[in-house]
N, C-alpha and C. Protein backbone atom coordinates (compact mmCIF):
# COMPACT_ATOMS: atom_id res chain seq x y z
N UNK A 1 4.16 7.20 2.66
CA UNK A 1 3.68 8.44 3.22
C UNK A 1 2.17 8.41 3.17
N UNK A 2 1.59 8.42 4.10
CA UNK A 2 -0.11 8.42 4.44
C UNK A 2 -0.62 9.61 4.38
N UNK A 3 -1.97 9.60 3.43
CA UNK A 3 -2.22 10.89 3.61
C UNK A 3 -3.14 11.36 5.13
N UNK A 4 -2.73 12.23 5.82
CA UNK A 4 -3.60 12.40 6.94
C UNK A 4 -4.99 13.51 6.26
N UNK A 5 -5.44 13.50 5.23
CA UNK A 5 -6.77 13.93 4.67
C UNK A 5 -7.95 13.09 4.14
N UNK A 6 -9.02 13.48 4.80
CA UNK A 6 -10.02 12.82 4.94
C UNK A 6 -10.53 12.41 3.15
N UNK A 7 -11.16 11.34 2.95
CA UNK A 7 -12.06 11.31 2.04
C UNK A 7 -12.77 12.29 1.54
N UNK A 8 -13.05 12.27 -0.02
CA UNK A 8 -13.71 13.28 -0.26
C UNK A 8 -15.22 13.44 0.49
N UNK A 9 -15.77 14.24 0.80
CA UNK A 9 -17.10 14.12 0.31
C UNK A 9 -18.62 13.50 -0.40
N UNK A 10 -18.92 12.41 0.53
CA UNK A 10 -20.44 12.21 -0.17
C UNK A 10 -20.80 13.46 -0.72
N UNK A 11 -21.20 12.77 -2.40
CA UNK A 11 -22.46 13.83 -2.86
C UNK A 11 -23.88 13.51 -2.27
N UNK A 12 -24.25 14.22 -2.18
CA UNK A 12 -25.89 13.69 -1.57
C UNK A 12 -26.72 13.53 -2.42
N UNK A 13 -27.28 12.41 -2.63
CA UNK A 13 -28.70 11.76 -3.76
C UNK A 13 -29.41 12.36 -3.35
N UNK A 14 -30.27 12.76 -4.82
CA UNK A 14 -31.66 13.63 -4.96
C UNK A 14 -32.91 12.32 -5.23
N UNK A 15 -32.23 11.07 -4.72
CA UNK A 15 -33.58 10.73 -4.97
C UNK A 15 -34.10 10.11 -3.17
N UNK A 16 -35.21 11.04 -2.92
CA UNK A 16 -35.44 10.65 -1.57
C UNK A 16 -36.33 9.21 -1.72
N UNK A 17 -36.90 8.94 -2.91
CA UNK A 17 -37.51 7.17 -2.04
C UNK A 17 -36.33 6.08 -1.87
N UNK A 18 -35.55 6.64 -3.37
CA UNK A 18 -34.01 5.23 -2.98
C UNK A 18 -33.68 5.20 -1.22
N UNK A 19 -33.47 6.57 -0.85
CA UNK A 19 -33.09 7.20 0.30
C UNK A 19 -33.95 6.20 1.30
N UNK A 20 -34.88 6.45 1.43
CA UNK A 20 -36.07 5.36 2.23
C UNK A 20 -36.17 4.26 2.42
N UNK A 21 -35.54 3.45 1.43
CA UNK A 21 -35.69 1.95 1.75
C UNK A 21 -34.37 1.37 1.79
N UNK A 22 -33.50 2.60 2.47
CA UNK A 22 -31.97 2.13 2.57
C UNK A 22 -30.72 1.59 1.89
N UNK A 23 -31.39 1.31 0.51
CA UNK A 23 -30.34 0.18 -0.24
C UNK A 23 -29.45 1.61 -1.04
N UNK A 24 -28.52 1.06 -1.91
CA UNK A 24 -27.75 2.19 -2.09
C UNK A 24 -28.50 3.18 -3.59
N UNK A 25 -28.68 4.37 -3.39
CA UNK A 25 -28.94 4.96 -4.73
C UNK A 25 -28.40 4.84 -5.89
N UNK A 26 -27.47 5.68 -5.39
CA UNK A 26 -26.55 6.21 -6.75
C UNK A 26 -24.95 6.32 -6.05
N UNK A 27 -24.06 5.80 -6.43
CA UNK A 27 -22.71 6.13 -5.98
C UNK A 27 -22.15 7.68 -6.30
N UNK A 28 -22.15 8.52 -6.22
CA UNK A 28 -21.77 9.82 -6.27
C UNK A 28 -20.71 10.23 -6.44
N UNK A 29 -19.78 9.66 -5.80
CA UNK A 29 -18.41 9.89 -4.91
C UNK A 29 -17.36 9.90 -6.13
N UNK A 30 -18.06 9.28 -7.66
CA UNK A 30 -16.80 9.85 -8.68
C UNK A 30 -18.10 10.80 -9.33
N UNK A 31 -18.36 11.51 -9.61
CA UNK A 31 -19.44 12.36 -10.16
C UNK A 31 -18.57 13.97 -9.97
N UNK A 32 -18.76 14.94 -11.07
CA UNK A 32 -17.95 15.71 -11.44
C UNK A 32 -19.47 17.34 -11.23
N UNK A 33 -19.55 18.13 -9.97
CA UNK A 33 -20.91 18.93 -10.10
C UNK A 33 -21.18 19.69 -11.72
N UNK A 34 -22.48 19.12 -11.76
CA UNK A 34 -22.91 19.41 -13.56
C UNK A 34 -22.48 19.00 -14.40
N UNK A 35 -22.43 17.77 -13.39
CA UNK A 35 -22.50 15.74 -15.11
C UNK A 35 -22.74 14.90 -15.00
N UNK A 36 -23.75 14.57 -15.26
CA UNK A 36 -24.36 13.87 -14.97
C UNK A 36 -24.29 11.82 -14.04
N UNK A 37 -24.94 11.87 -12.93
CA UNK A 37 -24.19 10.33 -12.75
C UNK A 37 -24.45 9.13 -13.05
N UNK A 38 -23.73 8.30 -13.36
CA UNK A 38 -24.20 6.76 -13.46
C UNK A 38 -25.07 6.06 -12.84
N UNK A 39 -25.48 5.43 -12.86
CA UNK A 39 -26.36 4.31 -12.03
C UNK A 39 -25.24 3.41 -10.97
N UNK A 40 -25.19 3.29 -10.03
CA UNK A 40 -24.52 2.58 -8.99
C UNK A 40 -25.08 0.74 -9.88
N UNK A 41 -23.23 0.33 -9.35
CA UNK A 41 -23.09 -0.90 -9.63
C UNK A 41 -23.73 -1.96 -9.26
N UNK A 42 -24.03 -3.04 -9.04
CA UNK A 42 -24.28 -4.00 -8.54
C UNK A 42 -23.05 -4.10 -7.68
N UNK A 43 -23.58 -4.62 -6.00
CA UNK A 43 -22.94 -4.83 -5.74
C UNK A 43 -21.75 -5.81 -5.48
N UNK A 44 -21.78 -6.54 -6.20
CA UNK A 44 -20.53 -7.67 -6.78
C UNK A 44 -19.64 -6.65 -7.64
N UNK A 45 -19.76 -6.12 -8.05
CA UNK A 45 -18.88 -5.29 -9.12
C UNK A 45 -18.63 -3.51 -8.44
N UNK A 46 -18.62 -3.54 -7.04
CA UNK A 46 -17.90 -2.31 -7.02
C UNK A 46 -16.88 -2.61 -5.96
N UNK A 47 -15.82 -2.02 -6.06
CA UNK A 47 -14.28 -1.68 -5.88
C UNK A 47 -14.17 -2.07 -4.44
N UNK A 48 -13.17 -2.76 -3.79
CA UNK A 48 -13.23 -3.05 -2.34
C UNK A 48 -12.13 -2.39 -2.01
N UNK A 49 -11.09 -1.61 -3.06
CA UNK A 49 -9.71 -0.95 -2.87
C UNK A 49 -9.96 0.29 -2.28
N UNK A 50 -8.94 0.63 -2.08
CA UNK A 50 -8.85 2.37 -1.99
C UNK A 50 -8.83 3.34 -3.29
N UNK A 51 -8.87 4.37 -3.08
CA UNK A 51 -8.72 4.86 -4.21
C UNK A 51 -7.23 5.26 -4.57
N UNK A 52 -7.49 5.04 -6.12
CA UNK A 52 -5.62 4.88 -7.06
C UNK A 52 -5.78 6.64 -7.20
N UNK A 53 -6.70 7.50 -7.55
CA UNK A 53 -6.36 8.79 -7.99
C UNK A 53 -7.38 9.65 -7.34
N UNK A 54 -6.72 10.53 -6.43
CA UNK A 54 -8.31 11.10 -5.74
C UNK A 54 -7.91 12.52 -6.20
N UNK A 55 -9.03 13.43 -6.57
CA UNK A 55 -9.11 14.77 -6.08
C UNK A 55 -10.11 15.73 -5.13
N UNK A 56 -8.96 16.35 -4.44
CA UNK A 56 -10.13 16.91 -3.27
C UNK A 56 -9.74 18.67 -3.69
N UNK A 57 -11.12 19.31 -3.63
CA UNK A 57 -11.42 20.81 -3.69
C UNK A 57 -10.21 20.92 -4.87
N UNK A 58 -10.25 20.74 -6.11
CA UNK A 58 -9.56 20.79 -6.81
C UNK A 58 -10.03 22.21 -7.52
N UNK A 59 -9.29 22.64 -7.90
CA UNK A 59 -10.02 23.69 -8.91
C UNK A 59 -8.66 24.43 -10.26
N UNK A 60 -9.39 24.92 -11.32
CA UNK A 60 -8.36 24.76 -12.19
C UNK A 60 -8.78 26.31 -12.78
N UNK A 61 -8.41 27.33 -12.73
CA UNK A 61 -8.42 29.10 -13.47
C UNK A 61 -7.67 29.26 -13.98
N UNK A 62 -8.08 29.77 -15.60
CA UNK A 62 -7.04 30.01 -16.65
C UNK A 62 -7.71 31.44 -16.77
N UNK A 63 -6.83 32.57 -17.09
CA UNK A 63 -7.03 33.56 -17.29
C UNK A 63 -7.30 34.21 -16.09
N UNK A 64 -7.91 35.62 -15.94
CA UNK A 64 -7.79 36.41 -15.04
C UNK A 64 -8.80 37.60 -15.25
N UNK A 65 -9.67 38.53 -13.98
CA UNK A 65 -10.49 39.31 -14.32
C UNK A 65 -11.42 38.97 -15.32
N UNK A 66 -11.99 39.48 -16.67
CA UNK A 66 -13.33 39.69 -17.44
C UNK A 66 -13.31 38.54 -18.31
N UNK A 67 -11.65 38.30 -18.29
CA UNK A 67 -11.56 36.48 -19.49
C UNK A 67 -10.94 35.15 -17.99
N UNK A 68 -11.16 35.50 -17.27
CA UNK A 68 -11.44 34.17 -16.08
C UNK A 68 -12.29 33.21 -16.51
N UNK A 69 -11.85 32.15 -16.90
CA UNK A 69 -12.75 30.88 -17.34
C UNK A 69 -12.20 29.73 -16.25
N UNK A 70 -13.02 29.37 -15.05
CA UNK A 70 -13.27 28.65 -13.70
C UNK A 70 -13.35 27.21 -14.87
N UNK A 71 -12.17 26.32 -15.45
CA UNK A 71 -12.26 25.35 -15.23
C UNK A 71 -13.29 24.23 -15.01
N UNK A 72 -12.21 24.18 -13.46
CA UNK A 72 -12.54 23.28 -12.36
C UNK A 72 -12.90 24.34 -11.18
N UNK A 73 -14.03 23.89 -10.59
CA UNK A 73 -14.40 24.55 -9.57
C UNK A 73 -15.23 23.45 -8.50
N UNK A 74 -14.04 23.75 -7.40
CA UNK A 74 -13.81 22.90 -6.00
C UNK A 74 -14.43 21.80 -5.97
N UNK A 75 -13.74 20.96 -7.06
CA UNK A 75 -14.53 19.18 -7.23
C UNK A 75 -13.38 18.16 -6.32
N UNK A 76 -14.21 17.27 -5.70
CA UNK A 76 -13.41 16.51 -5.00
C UNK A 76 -14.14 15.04 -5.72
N UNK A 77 -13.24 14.44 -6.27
CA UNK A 77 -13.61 12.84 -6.82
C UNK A 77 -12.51 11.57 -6.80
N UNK A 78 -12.98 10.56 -6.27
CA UNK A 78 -11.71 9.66 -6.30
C UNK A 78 -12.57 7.97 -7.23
N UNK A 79 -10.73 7.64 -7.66
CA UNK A 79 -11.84 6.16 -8.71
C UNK A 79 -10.76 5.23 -7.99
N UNK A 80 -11.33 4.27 -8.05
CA UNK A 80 -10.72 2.86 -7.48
C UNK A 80 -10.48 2.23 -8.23
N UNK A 81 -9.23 1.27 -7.99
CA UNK A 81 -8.58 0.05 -9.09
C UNK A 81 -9.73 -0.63 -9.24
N UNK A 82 -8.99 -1.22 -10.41
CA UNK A 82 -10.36 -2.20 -10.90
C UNK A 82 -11.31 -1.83 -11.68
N UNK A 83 -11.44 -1.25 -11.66
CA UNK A 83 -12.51 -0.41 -12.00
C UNK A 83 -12.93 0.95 -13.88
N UNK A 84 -13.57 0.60 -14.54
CA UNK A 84 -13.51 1.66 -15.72
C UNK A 84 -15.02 2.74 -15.05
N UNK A 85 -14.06 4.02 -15.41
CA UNK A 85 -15.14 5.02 -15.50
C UNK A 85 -15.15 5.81 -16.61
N UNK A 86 -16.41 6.38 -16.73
CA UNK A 86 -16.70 7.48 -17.62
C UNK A 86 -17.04 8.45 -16.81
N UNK A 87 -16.12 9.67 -17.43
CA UNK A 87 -16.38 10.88 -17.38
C UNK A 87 -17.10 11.51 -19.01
N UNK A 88 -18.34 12.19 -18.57
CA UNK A 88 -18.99 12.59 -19.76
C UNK A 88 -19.39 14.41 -18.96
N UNK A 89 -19.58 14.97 -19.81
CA UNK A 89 -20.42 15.85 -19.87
C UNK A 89 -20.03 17.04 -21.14
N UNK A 90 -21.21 17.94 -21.00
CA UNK A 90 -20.90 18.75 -22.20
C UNK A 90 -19.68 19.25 -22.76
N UNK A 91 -19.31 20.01 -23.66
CA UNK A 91 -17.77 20.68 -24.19
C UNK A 91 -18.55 21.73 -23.43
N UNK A 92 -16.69 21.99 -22.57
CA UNK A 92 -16.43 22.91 -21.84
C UNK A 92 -16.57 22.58 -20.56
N UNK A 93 -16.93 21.75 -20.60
CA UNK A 93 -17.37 21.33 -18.92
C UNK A 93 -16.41 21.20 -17.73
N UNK A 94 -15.16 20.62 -18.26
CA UNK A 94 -14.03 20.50 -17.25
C UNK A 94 -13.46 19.25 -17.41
N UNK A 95 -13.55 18.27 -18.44
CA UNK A 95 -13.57 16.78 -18.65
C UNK A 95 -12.00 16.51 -18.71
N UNK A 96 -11.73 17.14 -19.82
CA UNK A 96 -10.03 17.16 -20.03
C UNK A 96 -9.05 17.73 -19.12
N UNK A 97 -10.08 19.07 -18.35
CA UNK A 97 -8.71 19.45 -17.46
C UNK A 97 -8.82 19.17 -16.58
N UNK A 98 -9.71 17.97 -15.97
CA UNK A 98 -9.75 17.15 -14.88
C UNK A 98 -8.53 16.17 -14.84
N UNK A 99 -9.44 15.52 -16.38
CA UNK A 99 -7.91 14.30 -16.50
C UNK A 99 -6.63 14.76 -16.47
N UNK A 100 -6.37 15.57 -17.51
CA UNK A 100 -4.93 16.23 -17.17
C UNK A 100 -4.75 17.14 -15.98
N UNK A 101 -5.20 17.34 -14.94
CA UNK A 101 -5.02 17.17 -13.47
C UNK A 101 -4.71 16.34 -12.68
N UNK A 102 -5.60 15.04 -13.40
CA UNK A 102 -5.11 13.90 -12.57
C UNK A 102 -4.34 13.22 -12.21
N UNK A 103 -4.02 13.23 -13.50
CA UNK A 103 -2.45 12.52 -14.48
C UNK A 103 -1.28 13.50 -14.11
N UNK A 104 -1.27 14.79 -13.61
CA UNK A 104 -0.31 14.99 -13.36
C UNK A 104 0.31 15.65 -15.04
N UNK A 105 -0.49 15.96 -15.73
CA UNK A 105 -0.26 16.83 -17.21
C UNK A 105 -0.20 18.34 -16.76
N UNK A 106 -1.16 18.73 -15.93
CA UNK A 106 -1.38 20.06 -16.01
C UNK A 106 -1.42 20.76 -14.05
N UNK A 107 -1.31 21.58 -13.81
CA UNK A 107 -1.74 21.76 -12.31
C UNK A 107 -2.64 22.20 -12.04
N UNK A 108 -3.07 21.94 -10.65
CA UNK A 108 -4.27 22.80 -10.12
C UNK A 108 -3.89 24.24 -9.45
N UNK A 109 -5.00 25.42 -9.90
CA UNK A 109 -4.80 26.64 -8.93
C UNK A 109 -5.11 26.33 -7.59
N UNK A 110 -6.08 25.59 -7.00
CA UNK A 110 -5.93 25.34 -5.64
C UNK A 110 -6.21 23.96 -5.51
N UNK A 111 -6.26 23.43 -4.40
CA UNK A 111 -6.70 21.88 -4.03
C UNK A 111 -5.53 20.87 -4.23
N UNK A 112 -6.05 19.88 -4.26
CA UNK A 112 -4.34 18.54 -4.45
C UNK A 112 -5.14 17.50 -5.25
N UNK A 113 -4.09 16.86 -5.71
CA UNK A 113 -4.27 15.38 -6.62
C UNK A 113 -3.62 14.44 -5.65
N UNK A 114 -4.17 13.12 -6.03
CA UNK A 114 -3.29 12.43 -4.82
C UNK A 114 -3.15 10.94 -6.14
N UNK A 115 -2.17 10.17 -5.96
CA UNK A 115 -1.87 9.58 -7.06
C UNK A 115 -1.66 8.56 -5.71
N UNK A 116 -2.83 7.36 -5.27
CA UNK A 116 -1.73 6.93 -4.18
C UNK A 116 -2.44 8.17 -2.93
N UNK A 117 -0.75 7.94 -2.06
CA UNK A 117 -0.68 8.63 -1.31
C UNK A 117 0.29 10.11 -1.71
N UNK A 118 0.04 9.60 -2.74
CA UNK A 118 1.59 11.25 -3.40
C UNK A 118 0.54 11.87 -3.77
N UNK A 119 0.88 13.34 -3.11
CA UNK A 119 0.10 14.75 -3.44
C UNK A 119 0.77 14.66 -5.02
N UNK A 120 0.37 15.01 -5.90
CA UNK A 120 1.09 15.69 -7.21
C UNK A 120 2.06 16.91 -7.11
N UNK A 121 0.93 17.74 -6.20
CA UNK A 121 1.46 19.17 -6.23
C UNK A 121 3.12 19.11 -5.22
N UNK A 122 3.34 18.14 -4.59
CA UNK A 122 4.80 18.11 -3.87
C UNK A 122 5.68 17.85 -4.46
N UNK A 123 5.28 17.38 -6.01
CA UNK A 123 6.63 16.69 -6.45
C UNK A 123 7.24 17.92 -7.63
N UNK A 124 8.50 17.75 -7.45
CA UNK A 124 9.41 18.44 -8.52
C UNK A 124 9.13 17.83 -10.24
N UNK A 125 9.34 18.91 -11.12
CA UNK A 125 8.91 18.49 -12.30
C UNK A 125 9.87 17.00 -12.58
N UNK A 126 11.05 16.48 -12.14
CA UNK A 126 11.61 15.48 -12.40
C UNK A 126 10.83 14.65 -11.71
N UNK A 127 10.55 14.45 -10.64
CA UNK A 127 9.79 13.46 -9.98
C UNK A 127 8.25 13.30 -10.42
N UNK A 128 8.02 14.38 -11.05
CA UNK A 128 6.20 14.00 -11.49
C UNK A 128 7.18 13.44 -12.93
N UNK A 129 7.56 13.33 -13.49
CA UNK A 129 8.07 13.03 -14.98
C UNK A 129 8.43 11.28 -14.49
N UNK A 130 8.72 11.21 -13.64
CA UNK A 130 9.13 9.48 -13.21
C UNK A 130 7.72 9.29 -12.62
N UNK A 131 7.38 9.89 -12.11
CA UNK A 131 5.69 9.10 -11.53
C UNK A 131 4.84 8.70 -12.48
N UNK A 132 4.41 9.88 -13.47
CA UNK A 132 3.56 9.42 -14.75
C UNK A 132 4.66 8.54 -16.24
N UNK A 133 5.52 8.26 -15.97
CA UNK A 133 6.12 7.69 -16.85
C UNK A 133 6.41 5.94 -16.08
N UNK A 134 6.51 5.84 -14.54
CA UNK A 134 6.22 4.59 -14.37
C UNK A 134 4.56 4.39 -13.81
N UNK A 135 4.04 5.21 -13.70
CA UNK A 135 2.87 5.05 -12.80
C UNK A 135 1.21 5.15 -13.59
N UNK A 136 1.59 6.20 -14.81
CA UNK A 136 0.09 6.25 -15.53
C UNK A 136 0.56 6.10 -16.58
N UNK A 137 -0.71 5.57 -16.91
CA UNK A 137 -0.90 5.51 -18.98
C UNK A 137 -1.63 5.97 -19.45
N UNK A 138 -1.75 6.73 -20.56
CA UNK A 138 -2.17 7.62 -21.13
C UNK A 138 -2.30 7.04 -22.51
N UNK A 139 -3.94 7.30 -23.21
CA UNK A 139 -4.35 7.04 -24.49
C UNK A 139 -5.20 8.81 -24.88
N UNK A 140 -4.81 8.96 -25.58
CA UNK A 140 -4.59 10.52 -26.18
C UNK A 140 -5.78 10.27 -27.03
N UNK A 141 -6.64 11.88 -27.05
CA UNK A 141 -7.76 11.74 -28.07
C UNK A 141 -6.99 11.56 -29.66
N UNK A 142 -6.27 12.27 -29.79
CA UNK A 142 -5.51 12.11 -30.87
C UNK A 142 -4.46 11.23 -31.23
N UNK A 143 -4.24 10.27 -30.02
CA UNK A 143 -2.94 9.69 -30.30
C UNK A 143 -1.52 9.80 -29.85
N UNK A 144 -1.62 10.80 -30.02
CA UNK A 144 0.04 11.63 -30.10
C UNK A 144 1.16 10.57 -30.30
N UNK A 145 1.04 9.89 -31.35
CA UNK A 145 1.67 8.90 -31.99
C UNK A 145 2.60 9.88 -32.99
N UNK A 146 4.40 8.93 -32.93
CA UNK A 146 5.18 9.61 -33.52
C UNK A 146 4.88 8.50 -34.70
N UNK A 147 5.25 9.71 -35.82
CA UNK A 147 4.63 9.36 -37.23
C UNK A 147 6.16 8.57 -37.48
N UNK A 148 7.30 8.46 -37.67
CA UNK A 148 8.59 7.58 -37.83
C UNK A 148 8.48 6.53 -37.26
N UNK A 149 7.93 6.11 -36.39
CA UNK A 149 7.89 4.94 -35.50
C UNK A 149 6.91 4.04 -35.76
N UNK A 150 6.89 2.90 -36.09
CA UNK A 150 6.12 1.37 -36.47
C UNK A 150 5.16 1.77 -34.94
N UNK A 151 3.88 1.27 -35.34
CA UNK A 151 2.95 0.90 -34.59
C UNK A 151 3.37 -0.05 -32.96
N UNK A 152 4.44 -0.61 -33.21
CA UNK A 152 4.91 -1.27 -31.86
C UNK A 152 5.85 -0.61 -31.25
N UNK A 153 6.62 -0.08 -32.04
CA UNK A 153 8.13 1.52 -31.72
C UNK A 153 7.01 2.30 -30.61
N UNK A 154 5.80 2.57 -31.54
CA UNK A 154 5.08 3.58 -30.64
C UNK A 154 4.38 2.83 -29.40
N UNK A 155 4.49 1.58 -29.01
CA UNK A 155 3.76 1.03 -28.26
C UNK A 155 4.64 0.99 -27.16
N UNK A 156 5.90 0.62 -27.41
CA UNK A 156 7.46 -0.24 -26.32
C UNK A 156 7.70 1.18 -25.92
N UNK A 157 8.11 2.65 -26.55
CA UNK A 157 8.29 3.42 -26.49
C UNK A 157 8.23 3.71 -25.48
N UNK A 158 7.73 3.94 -24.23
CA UNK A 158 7.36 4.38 -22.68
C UNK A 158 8.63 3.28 -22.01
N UNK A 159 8.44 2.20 -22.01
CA UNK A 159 9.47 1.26 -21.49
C UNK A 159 10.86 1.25 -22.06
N UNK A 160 11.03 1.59 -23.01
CA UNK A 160 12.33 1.42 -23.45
C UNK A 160 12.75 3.06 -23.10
N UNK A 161 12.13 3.77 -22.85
CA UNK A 161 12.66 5.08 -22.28
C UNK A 161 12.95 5.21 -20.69
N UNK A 162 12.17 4.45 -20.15
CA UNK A 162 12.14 3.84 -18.94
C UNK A 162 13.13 3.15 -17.97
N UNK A 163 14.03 2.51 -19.08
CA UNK A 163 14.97 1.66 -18.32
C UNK A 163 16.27 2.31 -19.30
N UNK A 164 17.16 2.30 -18.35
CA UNK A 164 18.42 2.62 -18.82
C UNK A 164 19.11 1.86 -20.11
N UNK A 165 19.62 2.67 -21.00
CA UNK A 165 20.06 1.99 -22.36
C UNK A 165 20.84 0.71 -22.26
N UNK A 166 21.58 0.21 -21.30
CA UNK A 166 22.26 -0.43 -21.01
C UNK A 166 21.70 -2.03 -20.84
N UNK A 167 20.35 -1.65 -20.26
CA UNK A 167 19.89 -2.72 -20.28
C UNK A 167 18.07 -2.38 -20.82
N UNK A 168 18.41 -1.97 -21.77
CA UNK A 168 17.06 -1.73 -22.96
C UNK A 168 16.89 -3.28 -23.66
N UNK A 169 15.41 -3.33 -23.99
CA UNK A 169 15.14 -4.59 -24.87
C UNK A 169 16.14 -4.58 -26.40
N UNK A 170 16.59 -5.73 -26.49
CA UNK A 170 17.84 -5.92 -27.80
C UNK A 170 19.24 -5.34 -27.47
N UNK A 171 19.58 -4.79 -26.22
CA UNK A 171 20.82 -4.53 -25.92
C UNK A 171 21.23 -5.91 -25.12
N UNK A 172 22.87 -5.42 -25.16
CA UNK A 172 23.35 -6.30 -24.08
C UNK A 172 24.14 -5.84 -23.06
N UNK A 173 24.15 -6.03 -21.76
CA UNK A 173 25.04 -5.46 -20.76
C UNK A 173 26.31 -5.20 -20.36
């Protein structure tokens, strides 16, 4: 399924001499408004793929009226395989409920995630539960490591939940 929606949005560089002598500034296009951006790659080292996780006009409101706290407000960013990014900016900024937007943890009040070509927001809670269980991985600020389980229990754990008991690692068919 193709998405028929355009790319996000160039951010536009504030630096007008880069601008002038044509070569590339600053890559923008994963940059989160009010956080600061990276320095653009060399170009041997940036992404020739499409993008694996995009968000367009995303936005994320918890609460309502005088305790309304705007999240996410209408960020469109996509990252390409291959590729490590950092997301930084201050506490409170929107860092976490970006990611868990992305990932398909949490939803957006308006806008779409696109995982791929899969909107997030189309899929039924069973079908986002098989997407991020074969499709993303997740390393937790905390862990969220089960305390009964050996350090490798907690590692296989995703895969051995993954495939039917029948033919789980150490069974037989």
């Amino acid at each position: 399924m193709a998405s028929d929606l355009p790319p996000p949005p160039p951010v536009p560089s504030d630096d007008p001499a880069g601008a002038e002598t044509g070569s590339v500034v600053e890559d923008r296009s994963n940059t989160v408004p009010g956080m600061p951006a990276a320095p653009a790659p060399p170009a041997s080292a940036r992404p020739t793929g499409a993008a694996i996780v995009r968000a367009l006009h995303a936005s994320k409101v918890y609460g309502s009226g005088d305790t309304e706290v705007r999240a996410l407000d209408d960020v469109s960013v996509e990252f390409a395989g291959g590729r490590f990014t950092a997301i930084m900016g201050p506490s409170g900024s929107g860092k976490s409920t970006l990611m868990h937007c992305l990932a398909g943890l949490d939803t957006l009040t308006s806008g779409h995630v696109y995982l791929g070509d899969v909107d997030l927001g189309s899929l039924s809670d069973k079908e986002l539960t098989i997407m991020r269980r074969e499709r993303i991985g997740f390393v937790f600020q905390s862990f969220n490591l089960i305390p009964t389980l050996t350090a490798s229990e907690n590692i296989t754990l995703p895969i051995d939940l993954a495939v039917p008991r029948s033919t789980a690692r150490g069974s037989t068919p």
